[in-house]
PDB file of N, CA and C in Angstrom:
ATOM      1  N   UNK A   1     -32.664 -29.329  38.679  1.00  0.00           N
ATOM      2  CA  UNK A   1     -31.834 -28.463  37.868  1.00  0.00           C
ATOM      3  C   UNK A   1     -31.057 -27.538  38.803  1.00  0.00           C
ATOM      4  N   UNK A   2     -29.510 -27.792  38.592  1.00  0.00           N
ATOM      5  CA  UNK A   2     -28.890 -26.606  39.347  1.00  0.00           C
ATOM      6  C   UNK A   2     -29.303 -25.061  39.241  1.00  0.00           C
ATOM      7  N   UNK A   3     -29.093 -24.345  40.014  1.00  0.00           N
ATOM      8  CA  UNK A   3     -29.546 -22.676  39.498  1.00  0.00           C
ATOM      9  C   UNK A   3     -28.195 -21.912  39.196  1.00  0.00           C
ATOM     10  N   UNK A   4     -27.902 -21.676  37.850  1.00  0.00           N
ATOM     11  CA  UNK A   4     -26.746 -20.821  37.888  1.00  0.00           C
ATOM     12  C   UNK A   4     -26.896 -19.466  38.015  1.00  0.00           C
ATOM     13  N   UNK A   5     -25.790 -18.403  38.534  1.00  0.00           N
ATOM     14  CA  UNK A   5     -26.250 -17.592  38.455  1.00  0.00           C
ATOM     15  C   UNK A   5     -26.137 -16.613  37.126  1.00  0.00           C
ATOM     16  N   UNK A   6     -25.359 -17.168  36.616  1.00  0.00           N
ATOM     17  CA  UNK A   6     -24.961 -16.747  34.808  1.00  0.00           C
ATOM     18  C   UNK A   6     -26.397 -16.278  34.200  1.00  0.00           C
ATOM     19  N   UNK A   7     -26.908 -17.998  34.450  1.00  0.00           N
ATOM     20  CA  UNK A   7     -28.075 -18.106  33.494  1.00  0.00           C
ATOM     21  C   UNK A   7     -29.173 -17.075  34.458  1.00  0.00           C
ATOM     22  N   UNK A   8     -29.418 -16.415  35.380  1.00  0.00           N
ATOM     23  CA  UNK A   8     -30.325 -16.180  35.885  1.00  0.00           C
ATOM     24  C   UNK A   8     -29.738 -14.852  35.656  1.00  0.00           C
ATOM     25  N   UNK A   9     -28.566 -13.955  35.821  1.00  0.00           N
ATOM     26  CA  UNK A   9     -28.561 -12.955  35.225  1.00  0.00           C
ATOM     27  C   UNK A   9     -29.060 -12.633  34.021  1.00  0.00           C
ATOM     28  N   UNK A  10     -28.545 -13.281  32.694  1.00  0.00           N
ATOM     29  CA  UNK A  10     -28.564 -13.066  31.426  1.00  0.00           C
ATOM     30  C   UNK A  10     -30.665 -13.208  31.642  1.00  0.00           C
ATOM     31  N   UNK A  11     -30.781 -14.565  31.938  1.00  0.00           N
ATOM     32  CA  UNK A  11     -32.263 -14.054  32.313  1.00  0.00           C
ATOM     33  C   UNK A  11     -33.382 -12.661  31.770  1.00  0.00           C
ATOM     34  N   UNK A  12     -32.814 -12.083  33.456  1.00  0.00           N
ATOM     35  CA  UNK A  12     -32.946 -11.140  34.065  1.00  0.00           C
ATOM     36  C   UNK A  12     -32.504  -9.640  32.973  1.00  0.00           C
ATOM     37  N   UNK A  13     -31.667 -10.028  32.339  1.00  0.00           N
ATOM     38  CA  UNK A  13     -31.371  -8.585  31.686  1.00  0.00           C
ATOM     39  C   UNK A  13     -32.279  -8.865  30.341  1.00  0.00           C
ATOM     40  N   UNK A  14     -32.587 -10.318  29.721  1.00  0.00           N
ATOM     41  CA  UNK A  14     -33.155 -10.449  28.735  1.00  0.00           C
ATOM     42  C   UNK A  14     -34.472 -10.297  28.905  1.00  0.00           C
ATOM     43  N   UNK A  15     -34.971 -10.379  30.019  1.00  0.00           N
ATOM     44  CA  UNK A  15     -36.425  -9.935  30.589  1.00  0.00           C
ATOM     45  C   UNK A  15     -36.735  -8.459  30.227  1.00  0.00           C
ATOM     46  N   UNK A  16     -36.070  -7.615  31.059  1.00  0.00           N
ATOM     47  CA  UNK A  16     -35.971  -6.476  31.110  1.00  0.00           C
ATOM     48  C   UNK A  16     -35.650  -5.718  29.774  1.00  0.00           C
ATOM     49  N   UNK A  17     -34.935  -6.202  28.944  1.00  0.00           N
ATOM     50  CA  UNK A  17     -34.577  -5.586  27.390  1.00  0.00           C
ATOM     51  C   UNK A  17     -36.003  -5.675  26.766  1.00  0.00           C
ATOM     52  N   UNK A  18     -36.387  -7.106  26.723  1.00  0.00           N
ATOM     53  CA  UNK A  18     -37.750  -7.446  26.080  1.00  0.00           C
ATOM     54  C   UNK A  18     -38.909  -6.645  26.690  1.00  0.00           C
ATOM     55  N   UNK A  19     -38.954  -6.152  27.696  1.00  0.00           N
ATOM     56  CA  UNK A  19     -40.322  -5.203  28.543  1.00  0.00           C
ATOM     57  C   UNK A  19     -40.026  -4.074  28.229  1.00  0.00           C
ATOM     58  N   UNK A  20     -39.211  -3.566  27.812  1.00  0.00           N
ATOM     59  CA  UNK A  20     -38.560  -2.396  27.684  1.00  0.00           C
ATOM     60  C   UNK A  20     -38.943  -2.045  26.153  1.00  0.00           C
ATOM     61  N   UNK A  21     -39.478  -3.128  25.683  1.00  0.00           N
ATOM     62  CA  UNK A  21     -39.598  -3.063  23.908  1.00  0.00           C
ATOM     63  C   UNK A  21     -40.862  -3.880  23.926  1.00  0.00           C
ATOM     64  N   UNK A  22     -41.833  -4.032  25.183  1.00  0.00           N
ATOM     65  CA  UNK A  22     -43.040  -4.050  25.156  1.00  0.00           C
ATOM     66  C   UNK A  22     -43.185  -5.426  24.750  1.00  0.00           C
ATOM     67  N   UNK A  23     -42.391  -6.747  24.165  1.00  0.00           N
ATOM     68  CA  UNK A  23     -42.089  -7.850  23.660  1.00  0.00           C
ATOM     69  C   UNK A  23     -42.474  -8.023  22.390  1.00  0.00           C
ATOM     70  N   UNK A  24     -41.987  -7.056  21.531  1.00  0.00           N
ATOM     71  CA  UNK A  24     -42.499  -6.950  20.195  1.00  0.00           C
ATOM     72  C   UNK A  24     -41.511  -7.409  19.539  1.00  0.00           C
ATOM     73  N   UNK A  25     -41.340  -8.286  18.563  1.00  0.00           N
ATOM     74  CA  UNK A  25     -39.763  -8.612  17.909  1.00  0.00           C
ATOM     75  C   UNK A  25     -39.777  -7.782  17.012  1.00  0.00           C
ATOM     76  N   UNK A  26     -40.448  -6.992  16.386  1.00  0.00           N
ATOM     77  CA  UNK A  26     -40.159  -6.066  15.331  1.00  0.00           C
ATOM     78  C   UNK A  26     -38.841  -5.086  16.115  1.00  0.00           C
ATOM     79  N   UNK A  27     -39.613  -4.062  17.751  1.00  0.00           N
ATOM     80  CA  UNK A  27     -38.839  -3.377  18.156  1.00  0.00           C
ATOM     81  C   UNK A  27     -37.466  -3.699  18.766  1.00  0.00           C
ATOM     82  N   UNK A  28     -37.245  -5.254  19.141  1.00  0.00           N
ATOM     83  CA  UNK A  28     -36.447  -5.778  19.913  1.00  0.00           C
ATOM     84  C   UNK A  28     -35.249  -6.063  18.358  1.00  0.00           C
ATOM     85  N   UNK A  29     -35.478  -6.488  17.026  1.00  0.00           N
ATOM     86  CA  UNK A  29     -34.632  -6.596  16.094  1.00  0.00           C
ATOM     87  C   UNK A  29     -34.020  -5.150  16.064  1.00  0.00           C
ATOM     88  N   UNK A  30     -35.228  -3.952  15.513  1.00  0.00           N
ATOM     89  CA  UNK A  30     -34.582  -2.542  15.608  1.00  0.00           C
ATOM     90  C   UNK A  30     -33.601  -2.405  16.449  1.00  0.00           C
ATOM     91  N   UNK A  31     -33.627  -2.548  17.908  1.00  0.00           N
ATOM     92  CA  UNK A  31     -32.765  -2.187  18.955  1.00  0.00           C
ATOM     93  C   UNK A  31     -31.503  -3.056  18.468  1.00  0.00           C
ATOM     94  N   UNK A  32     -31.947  -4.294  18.628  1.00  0.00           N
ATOM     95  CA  UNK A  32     -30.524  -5.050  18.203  1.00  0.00           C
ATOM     96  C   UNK A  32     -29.694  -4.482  16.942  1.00  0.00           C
ATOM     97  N   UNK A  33     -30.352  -4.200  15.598  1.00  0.00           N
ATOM     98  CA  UNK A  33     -29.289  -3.621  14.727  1.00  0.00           C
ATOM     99  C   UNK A  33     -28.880  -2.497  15.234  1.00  0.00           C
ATOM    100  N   UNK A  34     -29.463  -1.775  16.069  1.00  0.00           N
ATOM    101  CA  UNK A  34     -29.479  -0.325  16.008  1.00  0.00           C
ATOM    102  C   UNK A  34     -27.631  -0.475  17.002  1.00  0.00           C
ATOM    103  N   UNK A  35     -28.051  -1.222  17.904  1.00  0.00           N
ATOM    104  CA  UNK A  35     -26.860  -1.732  18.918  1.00  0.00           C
ATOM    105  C   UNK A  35     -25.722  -2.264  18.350  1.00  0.00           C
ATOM    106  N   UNK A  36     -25.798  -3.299  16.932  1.00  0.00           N
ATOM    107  CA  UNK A  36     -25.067  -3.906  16.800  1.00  0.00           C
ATOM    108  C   UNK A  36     -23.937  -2.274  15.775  1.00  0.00           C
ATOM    109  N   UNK A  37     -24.996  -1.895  15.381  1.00  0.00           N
ATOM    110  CA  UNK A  37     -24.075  -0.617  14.718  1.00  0.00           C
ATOM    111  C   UNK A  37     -23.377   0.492  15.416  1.00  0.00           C
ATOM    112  N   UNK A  38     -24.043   0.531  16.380  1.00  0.00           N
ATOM    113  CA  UNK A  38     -23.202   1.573  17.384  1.00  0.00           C
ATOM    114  C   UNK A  38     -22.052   0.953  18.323  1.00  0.00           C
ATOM    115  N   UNK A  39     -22.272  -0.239  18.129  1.00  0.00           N
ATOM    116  CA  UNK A  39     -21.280  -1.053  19.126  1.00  0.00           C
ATOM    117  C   UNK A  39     -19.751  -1.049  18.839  1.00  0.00           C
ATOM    118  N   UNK A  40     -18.995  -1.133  20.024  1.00  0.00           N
ATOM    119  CA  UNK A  40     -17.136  -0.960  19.449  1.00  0.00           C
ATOM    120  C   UNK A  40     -16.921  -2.614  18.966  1.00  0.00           C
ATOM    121  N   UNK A  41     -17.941  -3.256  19.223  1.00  0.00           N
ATOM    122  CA  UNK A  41     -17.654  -4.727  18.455  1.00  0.00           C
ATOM    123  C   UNK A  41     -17.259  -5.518  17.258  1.00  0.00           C
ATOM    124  N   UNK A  42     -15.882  -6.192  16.789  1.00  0.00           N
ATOM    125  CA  UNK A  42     -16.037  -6.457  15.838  1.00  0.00           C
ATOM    126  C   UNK A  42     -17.139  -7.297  15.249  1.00  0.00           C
ATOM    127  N   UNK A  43     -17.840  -7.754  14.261  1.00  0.00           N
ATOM    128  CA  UNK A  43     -18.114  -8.694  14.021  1.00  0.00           C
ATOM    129  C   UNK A  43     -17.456  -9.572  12.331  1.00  0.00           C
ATOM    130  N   UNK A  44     -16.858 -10.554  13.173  1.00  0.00           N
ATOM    131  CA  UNK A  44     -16.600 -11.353  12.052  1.00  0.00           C
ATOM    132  C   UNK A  44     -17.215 -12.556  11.045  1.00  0.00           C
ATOM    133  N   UNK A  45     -17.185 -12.325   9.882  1.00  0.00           N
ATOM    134  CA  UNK A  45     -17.796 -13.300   9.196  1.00  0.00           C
ATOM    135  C   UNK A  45     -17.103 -14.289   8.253  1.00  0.00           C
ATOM    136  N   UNK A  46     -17.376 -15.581   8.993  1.00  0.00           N
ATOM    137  CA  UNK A  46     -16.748 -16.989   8.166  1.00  0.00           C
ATOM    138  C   UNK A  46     -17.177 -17.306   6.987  1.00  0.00           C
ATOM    139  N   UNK A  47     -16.603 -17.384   5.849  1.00  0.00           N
ATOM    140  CA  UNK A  47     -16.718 -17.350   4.218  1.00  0.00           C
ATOM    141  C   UNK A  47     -17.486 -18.962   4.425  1.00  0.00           C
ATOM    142  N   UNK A  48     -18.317 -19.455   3.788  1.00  0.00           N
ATOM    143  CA  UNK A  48     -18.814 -20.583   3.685  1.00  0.00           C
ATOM    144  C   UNK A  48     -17.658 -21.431   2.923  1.00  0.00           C
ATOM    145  N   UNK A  49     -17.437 -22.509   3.646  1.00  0.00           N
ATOM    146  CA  UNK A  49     -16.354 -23.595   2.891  1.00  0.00           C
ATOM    147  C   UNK A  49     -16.760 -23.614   1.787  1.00  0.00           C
ATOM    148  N   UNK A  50     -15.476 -24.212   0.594  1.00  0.00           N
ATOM    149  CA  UNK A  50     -15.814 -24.083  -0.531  1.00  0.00           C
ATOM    150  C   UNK A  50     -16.434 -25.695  -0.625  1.00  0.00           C
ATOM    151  N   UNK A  51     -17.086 -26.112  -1.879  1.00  0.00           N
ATOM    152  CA  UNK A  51     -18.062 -26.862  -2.169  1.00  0.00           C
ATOM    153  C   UNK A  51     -17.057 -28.707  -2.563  1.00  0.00           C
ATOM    154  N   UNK A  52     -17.353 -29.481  -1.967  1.00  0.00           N
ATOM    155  CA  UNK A  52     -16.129 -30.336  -2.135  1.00  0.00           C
ATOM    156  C   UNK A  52     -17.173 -31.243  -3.445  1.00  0.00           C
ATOM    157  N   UNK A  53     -16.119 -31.545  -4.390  1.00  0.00           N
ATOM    158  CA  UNK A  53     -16.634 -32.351  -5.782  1.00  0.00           C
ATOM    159  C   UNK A  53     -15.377 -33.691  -5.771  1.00  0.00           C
ATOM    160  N   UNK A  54     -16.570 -34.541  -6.290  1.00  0.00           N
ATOM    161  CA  UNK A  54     -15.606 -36.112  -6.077  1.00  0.00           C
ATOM    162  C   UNK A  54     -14.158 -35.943  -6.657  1.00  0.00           C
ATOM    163  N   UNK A  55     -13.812 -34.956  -7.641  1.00  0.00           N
ATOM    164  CA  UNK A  55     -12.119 -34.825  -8.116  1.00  0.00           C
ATOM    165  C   UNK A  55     -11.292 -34.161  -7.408  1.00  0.00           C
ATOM    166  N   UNK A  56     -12.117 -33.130  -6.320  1.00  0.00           N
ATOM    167  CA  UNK A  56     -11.510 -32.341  -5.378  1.00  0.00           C
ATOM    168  C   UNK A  56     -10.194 -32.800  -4.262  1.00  0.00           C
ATOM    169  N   UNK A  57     -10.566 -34.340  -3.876  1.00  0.00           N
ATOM    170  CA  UNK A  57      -9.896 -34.562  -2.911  1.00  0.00           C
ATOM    171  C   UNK A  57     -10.443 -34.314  -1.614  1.00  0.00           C
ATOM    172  N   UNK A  58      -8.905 -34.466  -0.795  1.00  0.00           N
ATOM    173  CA  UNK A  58     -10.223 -34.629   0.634  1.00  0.00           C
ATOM    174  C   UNK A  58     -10.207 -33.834   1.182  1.00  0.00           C
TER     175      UNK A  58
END
């Protein structure tokens, strides 16, 4: 397996987030909403396609 260093950063910071929250997913979800709300990030959400019925077409 090649070693990237992408993957060995992201790793490395995902190590450290998770020890940091003791590896509990309860505290590691908290942090994440808590992040995703304070963040300047949009987040966008894709409407589920609508439902195709045999008269619909294609």
């Amino acid at each position: 397996m090649i070693d990237d260093p992408i993957v060995q950063e992201t790793r490395k910071i995902r190590e450290q987030i998770s020890s940091e929250h003791k590896h509990d997913v309860y505290q590691l979800g908290r942090y994440f909403m808590e992040k995703q709300q304070t963040g300047q990030r949009v987040f966008v959400r894709i409407p589920p396609k609508a439902e195709r019925t045999p008269h619909s077409g294609r």
